[in-house]
C-alpha atoms as a PDB file:
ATOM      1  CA  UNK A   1     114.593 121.573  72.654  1.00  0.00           C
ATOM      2  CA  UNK A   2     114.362 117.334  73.348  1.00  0.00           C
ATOM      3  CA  UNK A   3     111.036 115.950  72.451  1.00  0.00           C
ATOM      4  CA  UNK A   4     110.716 112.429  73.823  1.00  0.00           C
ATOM      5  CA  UNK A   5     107.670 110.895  72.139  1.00  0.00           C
ATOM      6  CA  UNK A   6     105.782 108.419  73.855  1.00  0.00           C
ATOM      7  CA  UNK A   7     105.696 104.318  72.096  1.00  0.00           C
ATOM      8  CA  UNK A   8     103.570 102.138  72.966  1.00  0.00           C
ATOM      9  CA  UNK A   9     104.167  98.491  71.015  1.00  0.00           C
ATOM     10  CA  UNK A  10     102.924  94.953  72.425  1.00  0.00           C
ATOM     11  CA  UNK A  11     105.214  92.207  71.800  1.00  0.00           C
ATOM     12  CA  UNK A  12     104.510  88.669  71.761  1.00  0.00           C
ATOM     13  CA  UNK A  13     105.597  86.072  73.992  1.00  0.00           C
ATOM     14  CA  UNK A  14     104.995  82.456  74.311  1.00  0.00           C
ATOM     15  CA  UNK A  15     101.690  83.580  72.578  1.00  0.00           C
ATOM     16  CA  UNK A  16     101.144  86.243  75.682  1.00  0.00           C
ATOM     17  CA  UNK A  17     100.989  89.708  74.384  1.00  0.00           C
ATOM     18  CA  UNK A  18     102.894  92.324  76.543  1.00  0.00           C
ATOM     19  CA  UNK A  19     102.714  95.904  76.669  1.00  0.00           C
ATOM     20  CA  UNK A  20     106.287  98.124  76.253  1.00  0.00           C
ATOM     21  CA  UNK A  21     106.111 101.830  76.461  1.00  0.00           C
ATOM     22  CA  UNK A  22     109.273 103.292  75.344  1.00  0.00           C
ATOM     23  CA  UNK A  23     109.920 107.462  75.981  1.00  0.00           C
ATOM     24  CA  UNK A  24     112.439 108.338  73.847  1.00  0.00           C
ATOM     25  CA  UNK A  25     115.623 108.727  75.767  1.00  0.00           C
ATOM     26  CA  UNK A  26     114.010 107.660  78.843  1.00  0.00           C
ATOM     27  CA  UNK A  27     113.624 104.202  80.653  1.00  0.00           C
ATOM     28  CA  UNK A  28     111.603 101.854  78.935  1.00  0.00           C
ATOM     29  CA  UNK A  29     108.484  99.749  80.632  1.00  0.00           C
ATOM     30  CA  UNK A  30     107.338  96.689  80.062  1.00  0.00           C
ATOM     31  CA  UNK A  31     104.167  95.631  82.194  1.00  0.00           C
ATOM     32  CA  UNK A  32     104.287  93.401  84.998  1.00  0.00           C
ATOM     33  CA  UNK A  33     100.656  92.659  84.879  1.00  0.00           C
ATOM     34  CA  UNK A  34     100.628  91.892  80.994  1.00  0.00           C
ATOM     35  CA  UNK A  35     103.513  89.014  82.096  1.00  0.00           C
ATOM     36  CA  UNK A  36     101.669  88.134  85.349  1.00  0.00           C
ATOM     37  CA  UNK A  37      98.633  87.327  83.430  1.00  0.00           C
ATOM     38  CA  UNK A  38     100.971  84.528  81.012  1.00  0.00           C
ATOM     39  CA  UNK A  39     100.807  82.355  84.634  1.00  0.00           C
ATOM     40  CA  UNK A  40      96.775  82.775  86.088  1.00  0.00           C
ATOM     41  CA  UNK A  41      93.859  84.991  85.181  1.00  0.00           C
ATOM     42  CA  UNK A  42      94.291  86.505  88.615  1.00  0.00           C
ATOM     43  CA  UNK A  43      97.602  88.754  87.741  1.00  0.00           C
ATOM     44  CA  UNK A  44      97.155  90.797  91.199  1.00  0.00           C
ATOM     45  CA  UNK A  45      97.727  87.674  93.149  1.00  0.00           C
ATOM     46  CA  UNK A  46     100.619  87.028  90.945  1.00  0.00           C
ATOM     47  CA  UNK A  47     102.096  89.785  91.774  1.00  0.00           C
ATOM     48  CA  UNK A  48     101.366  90.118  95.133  1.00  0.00           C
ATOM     49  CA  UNK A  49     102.993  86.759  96.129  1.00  0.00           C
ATOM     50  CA  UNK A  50     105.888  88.400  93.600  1.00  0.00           C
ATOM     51  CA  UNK A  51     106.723  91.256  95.956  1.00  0.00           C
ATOM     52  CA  UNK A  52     106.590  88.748  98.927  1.00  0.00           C
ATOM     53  CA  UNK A  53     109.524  86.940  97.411  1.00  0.00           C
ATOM     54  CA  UNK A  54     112.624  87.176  99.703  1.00  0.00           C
ATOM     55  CA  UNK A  55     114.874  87.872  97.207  1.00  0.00           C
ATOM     56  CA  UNK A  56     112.530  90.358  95.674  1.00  0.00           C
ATOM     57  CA  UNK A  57     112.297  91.811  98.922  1.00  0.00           C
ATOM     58  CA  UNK A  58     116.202  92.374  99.065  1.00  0.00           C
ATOM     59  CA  UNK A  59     116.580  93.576  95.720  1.00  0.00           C
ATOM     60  CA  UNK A  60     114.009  96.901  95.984  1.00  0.00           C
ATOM     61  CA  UNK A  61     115.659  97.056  99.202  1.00  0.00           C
ATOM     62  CA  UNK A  62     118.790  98.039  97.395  1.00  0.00           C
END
């Protein structure tokens, strides 16, 4: 029996702290709004104009 424990550490970078959940075995995930929020205070529009990105566009098409 596998039990995949779930981490949760924050990392710091260019003085921005950002969240990184780790399960075990499994992926890890580091959060896009944590990194979003480095560039504006407004991390949704950040990310929104993100996913608008051409070449974003291609690469979840993928």
């Amino acid at each position: 029996m596998s039990t995949n424990k779930e981490y949760k550490v924050t990392i710091n970078a260019n003085g921005s702290e950002i969240s990184i959940v780790s399960k075990g075995n499994e992926d890890d995930y580091i959060s896009l709004t944590d990194i979003a929020k480095y560039k504006s205070d407004e991390s949704n529009d950040v990310i929104r104009n993100w996913l608008r990105n051409k070449d974003i566009i291609e690469f979840l098409g993928l």
